[in-house]
C-alpha atoms as a PDB file:
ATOM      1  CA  UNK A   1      30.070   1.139 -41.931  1.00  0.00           C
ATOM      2  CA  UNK A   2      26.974   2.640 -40.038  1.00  0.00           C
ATOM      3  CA  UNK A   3      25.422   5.302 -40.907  1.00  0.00           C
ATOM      4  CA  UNK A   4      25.179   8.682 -38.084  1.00  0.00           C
ATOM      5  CA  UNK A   5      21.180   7.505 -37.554  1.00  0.00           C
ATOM      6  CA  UNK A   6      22.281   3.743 -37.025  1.00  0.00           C
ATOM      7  CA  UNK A   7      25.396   4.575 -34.948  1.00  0.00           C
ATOM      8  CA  UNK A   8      22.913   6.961 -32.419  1.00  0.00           C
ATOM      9  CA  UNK A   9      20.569   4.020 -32.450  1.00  0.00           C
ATOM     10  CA  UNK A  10      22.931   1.532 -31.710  1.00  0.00           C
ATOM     11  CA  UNK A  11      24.297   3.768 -28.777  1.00  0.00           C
ATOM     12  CA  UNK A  12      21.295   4.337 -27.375  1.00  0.00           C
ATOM     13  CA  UNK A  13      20.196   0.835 -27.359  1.00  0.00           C
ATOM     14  CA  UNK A  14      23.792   0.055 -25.649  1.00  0.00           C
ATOM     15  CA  UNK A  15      23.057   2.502 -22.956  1.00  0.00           C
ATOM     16  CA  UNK A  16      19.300   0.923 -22.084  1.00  0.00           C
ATOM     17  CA  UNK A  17      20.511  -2.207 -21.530  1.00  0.00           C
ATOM     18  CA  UNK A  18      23.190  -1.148 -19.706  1.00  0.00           C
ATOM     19  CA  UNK A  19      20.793   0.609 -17.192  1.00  0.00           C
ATOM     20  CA  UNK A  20      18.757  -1.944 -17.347  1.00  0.00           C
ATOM     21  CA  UNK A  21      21.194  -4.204 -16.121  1.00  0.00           C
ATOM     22  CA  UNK A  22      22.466  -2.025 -13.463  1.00  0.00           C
ATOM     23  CA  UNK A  23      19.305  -1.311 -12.210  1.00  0.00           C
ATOM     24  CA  UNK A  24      18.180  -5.361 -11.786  1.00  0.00           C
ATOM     25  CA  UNK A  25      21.585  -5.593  -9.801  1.00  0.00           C
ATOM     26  CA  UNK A  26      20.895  -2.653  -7.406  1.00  0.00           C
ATOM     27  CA  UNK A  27      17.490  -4.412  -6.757  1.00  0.00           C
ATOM     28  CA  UNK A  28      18.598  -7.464  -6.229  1.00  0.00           C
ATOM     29  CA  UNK A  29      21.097  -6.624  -4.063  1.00  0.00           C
ATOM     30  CA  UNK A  30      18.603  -4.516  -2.259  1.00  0.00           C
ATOM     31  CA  UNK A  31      16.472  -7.391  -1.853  1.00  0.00           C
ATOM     32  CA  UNK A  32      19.159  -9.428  -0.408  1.00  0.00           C
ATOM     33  CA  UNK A  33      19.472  -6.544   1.760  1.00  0.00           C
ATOM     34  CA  UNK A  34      16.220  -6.200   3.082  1.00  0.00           C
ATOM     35  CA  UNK A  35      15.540 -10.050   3.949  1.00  0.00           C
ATOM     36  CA  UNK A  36      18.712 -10.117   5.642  1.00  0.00           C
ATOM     37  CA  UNK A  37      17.297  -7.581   7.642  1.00  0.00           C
ATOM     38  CA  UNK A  38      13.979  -9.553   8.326  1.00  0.00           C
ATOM     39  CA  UNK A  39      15.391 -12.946   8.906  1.00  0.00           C
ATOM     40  CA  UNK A  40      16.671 -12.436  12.519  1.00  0.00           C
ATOM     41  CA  UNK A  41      12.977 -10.307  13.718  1.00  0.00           C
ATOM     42  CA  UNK A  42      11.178 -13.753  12.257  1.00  0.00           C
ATOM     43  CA  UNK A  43       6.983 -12.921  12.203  1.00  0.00           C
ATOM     44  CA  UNK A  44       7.348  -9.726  14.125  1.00  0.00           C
ATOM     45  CA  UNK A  45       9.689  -8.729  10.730  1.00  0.00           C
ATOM     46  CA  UNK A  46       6.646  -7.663   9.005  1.00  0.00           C
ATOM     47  CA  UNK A  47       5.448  -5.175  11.594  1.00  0.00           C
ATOM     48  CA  UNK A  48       8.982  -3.470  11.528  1.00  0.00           C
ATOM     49  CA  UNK A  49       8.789  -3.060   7.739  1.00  0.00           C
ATOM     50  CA  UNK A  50       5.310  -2.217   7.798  1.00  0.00           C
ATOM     51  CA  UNK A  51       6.193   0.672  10.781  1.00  0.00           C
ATOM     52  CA  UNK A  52       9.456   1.709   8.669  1.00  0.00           C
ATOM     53  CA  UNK A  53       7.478   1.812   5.052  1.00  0.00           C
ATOM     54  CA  UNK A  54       4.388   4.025   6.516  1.00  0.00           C
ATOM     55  CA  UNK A  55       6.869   6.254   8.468  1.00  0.00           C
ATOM     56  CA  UNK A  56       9.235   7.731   5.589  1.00  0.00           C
ATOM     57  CA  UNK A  57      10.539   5.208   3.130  1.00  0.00           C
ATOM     58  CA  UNK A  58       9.025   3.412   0.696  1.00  0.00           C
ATOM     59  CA  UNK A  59       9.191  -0.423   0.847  1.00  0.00           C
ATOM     60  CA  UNK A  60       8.073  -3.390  -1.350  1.00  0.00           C
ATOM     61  CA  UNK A  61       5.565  -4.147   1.577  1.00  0.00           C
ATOM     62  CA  UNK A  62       3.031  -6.245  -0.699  1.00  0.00           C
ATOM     63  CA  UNK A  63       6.307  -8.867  -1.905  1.00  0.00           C
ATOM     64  CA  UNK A  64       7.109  -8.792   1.723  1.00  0.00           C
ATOM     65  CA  UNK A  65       3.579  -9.683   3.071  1.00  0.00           C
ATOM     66  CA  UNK A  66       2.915 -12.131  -0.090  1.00  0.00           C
ATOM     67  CA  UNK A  67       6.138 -13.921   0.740  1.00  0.00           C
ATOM     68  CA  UNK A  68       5.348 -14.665   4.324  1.00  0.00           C
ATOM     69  CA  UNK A  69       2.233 -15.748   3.839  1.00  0.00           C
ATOM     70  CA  UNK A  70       2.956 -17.773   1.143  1.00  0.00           C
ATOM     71  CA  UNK A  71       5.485 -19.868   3.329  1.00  0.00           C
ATOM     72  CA  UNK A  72       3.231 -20.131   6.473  1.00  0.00           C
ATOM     73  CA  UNK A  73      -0.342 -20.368   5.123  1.00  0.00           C
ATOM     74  CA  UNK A  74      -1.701 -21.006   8.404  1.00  0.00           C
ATOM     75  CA  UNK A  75      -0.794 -17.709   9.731  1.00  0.00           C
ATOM     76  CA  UNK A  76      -2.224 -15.574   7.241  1.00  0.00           C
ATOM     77  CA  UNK A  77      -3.984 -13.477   9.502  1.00  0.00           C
ATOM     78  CA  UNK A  78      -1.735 -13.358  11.513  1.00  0.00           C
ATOM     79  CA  UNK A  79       0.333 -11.367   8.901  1.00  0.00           C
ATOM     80  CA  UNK A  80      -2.784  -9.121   7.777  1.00  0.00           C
ATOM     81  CA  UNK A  81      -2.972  -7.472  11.415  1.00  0.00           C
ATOM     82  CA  UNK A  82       1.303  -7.151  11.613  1.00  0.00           C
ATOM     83  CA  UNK A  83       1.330  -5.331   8.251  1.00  0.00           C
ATOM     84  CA  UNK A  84      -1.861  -3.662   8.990  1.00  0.00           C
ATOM     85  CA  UNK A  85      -0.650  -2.325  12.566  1.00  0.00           C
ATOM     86  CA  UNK A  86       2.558  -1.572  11.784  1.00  0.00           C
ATOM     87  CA  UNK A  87       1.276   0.663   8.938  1.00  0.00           C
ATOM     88  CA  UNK A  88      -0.976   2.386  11.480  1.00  0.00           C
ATOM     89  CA  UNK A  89       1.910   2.832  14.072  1.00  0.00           C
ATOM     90  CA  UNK A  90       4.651   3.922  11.382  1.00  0.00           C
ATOM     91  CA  UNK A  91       2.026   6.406   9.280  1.00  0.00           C
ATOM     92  CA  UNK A  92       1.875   8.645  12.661  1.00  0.00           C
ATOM     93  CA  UNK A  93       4.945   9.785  12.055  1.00  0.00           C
ATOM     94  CA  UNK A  94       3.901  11.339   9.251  1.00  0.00           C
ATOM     95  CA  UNK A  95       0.576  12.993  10.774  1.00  0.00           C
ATOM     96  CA  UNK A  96       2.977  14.049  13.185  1.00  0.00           C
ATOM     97  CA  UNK A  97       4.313  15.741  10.570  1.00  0.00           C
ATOM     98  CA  UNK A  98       1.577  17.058   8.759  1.00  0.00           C
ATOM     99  CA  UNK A  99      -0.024  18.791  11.953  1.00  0.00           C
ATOM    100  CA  UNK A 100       2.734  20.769  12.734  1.00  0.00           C
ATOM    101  CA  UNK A 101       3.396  22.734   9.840  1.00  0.00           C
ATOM    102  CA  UNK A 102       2.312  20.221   6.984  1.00  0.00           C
ATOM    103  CA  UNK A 103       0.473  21.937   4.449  1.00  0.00           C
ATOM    104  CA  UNK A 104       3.151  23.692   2.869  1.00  0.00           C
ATOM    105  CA  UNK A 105       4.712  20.482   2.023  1.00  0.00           C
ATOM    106  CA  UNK A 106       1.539  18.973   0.968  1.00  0.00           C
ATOM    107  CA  UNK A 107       0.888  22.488  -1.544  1.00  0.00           C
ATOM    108  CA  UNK A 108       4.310  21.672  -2.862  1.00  0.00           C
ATOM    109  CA  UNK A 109       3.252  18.043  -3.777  1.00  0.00           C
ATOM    110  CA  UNK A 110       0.099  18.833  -5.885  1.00  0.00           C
ATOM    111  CA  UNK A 111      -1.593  21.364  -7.790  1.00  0.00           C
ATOM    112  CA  UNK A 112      -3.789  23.385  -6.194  1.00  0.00           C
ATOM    113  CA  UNK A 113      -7.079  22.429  -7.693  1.00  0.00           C
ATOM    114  CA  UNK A 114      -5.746  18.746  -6.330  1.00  0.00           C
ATOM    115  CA  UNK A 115      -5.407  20.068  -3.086  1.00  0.00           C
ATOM    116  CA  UNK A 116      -8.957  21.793  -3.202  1.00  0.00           C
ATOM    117  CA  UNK A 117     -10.590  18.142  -4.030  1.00  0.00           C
ATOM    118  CA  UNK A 118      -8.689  16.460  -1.490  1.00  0.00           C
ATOM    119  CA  UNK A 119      -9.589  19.009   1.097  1.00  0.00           C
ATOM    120  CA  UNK A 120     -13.554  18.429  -0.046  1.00  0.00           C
ATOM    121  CA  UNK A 121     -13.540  14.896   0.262  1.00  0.00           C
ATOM    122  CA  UNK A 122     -11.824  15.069   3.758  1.00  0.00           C
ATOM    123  CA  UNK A 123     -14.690  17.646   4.916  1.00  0.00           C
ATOM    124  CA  UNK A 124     -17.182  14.967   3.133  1.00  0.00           C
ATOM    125  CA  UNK A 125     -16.202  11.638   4.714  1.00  0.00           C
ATOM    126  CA  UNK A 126     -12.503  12.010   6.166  1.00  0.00           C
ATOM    127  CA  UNK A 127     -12.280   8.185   7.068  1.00  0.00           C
ATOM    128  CA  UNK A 128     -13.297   7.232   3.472  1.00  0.00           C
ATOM    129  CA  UNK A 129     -10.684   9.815   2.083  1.00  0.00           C
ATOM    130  CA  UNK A 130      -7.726   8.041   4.135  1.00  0.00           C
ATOM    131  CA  UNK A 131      -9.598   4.370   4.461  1.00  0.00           C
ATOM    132  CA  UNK A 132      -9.758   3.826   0.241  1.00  0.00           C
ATOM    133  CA  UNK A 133      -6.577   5.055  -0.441  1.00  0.00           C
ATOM    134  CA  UNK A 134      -4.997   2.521   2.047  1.00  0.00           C
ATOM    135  CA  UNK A 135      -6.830  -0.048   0.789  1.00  0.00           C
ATOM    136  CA  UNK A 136      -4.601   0.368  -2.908  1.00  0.00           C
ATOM    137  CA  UNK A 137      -1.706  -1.450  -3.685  1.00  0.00           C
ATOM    138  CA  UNK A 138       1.401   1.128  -5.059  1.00  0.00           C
ATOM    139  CA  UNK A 139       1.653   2.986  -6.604  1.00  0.00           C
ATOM    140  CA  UNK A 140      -1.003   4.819  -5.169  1.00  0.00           C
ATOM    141  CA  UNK A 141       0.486   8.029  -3.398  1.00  0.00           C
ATOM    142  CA  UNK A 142      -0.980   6.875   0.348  1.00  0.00           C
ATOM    143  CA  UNK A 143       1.460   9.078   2.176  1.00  0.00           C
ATOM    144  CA  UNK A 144      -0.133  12.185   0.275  1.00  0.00           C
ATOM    145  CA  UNK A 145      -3.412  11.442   1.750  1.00  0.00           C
ATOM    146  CA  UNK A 146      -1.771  10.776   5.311  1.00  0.00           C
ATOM    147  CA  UNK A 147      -0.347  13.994   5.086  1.00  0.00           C
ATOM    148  CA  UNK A 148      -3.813  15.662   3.930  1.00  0.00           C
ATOM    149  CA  UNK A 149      -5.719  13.590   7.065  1.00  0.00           C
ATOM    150  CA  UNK A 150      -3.826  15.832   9.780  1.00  0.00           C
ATOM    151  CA  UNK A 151      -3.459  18.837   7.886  1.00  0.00           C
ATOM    152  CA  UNK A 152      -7.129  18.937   7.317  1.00  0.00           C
ATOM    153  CA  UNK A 153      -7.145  17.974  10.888  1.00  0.00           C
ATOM    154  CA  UNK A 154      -8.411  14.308  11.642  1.00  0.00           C
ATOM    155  CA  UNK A 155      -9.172  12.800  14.800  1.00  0.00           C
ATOM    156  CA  UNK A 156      -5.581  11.182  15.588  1.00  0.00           C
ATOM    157  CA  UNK A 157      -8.041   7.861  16.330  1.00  0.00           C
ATOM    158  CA  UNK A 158     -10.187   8.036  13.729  1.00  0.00           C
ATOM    159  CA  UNK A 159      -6.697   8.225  11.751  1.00  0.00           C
ATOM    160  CA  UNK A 160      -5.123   5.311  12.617  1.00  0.00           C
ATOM    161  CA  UNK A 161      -8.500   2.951  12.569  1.00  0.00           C
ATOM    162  CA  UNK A 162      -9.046   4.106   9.056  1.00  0.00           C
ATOM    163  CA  UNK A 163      -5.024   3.257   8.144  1.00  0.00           C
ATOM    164  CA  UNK A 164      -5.556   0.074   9.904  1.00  0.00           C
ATOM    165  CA  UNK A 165      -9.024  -1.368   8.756  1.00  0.00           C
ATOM    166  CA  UNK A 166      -7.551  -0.078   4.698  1.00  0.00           C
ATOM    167  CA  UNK A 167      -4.313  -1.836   5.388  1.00  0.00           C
ATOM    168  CA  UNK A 168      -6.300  -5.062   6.438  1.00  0.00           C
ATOM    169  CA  UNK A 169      -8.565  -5.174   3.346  1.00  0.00           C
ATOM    170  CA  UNK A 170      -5.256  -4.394   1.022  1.00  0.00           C
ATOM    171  CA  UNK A 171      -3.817  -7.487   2.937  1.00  0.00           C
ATOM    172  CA  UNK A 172      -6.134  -9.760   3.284  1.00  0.00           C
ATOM    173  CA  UNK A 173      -6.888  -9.452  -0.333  1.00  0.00           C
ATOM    174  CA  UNK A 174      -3.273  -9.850  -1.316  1.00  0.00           C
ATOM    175  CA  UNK A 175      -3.448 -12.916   0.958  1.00  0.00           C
ATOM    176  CA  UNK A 176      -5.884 -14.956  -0.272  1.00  0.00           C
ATOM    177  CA  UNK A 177      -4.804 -14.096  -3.827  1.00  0.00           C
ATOM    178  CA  UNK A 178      -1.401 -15.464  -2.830  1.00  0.00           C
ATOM    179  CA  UNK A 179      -2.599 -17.899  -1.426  1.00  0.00           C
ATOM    180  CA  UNK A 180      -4.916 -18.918  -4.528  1.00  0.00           C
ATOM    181  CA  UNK A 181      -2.123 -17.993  -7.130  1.00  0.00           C
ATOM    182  CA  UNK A 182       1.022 -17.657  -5.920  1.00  0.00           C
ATOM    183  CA  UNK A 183       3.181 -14.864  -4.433  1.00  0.00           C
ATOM    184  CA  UNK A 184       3.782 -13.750  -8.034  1.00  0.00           C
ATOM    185  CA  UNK A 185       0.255 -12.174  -8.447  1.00  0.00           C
ATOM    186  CA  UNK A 186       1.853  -9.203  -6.683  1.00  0.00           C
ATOM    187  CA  UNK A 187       3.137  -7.982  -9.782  1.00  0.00           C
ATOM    188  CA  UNK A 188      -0.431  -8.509 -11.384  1.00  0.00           C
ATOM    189  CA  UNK A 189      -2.060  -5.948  -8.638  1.00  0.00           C
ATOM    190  CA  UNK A 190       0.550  -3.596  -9.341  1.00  0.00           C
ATOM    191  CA  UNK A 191      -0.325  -3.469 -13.176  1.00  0.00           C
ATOM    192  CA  UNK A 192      -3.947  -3.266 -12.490  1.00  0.00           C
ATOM    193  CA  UNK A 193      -3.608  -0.116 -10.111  1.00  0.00           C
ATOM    194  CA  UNK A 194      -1.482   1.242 -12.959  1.00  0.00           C
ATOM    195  CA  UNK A 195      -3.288   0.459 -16.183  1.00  0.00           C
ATOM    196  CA  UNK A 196      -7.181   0.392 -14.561  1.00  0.00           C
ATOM    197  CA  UNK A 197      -6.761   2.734 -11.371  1.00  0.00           C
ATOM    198  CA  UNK A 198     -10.504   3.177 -11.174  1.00  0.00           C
ATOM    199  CA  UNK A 199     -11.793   0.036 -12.089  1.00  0.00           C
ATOM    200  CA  UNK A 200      -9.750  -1.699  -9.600  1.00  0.00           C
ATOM    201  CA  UNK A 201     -10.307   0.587  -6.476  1.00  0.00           C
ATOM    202  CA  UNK A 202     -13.667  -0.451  -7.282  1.00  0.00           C
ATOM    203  CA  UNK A 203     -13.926  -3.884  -7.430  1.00  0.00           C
ATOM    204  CA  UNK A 204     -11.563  -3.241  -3.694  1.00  0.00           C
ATOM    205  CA  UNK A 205     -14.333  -1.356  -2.198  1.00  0.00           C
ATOM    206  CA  UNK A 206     -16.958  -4.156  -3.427  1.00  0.00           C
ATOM    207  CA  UNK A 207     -15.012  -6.896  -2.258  1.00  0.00           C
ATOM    208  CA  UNK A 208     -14.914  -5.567   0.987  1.00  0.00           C
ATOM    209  CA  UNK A 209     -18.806  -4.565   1.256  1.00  0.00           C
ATOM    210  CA  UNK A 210     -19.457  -8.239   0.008  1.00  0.00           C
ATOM    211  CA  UNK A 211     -17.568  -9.322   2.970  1.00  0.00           C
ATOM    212  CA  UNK A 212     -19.238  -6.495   5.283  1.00  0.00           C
ATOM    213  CA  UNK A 213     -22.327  -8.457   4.492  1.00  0.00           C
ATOM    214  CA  UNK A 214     -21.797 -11.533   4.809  1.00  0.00           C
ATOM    215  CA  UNK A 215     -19.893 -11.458   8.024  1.00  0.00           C
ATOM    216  CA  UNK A 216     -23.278  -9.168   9.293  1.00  0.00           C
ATOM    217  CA  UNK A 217     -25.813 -11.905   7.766  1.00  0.00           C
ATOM    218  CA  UNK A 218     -23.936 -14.436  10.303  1.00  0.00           C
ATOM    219  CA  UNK A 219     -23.974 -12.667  13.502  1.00  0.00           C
ATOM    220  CA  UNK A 220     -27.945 -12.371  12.984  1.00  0.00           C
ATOM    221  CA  UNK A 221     -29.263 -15.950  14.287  1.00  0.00           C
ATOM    222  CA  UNK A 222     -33.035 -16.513  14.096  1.00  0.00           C
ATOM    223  CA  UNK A 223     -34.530 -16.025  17.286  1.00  0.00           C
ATOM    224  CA  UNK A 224     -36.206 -19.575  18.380  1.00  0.00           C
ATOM    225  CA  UNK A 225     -39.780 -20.130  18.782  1.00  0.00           C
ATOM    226  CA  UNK A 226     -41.268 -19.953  22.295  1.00  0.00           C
END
């Protein structure tokens, strides 16, 4: 007979793996769900889930991206500037949002001295305060910073070029790593952002100077001699 300890363990342990289990059928119905919903808008199905993620719900954008790249290689880029565009287009809802009355939601969200560190690094460099945080893969809290971009009143241009050029470098670097490794190394990005969130927005950022540089070092051609 168990003991009261034992009997609380064992019915504990029951109940995990009972959530467990219900939550891996919820998701994979929910992924059946969502590429049934993809299937019949073919490549322009990444813009629409790109638009729909950046506008108010959250979506599994980097499986989505990974997957269509990985099963049309050729078209990579092709994918980077959907995802990246769509992010741009679907993200204005919320700046919509957050210039008409948005800071009251945004207080509610963080802490003040949060708030008062956001606010200094918009007045610093605004398009580096939206541009780096679009470059990270979830779960960094991008929408937070959308929010903060028209409340602390962004150029509605500057805004979408920084959400586009971050979304590109979060893509492109997804893409070639899919390409490289499979669309599993999704799940690897994820864990990184979570266990090294520093370490990895920085090895982003010099990723993307590296290729700043080079692409700069080819457009200069040495001027013939006369």
């Amino acid at each position: 007979m168990l003991s009261v300890p034992q009997a609380i363990t064992c019915f504990f342990r029951y109940t995990l793996v009972s959530t467990l289990k219900t939550i891996k059928h919820i998701l994979a119905r929910y992924t059946i769900f969502l590429w049934g919903l993809l299937k019949p808008l073919g490549v322009w199905g990444v813009f629409v889930i790109s638009a729909i993620d950046g506008a108010f719900l959250g979506l599994p954008m980097d499986v989505v991206v990974a997957t269509y790249v990985y099963n049309d290689r050729n078209n990579f880029l092709f994918y980077v500037i959907l995802a990246s565009a769509g992010s741009a287009v679907g993200s204005s809802v919320l700046y919509g949002i957050g210039y008409f009355g948005g800071e009251t939601l945004l207080r509610k969200r963080m802490s003040p001295v949060r708030f008062e560190k956001i606010h200094e690094s918009f007045d610093r460099h605004e398009f580096l305060a939206l541009m780096l945080p679009a470059m990270m893969p979830p779960p960094t809290p991008f929408k937070l910073f959308v929010l903060a971009a028209a409340v602390f009143e962004m150029g509605f241009a500057h805004f979408l070029l920084a959400v586009f050029l971050g979304r590109c470098a979060r893509f492109l670097i997804l893409s070639v790593l899919t390409l490289l490794f499979g669309p599993n190394v999704v799940h690897l990005t994820t864990n990184l952002v979570q266990n090294h969130p520093y370490a990895t927005l920085a090895a982003t950022a010099a990723i993307c100077l590296i290729a700043v540089v080079v692409w700069q070092m080819r457009k200069v051609r040495p001027v013939p001699s006369a």
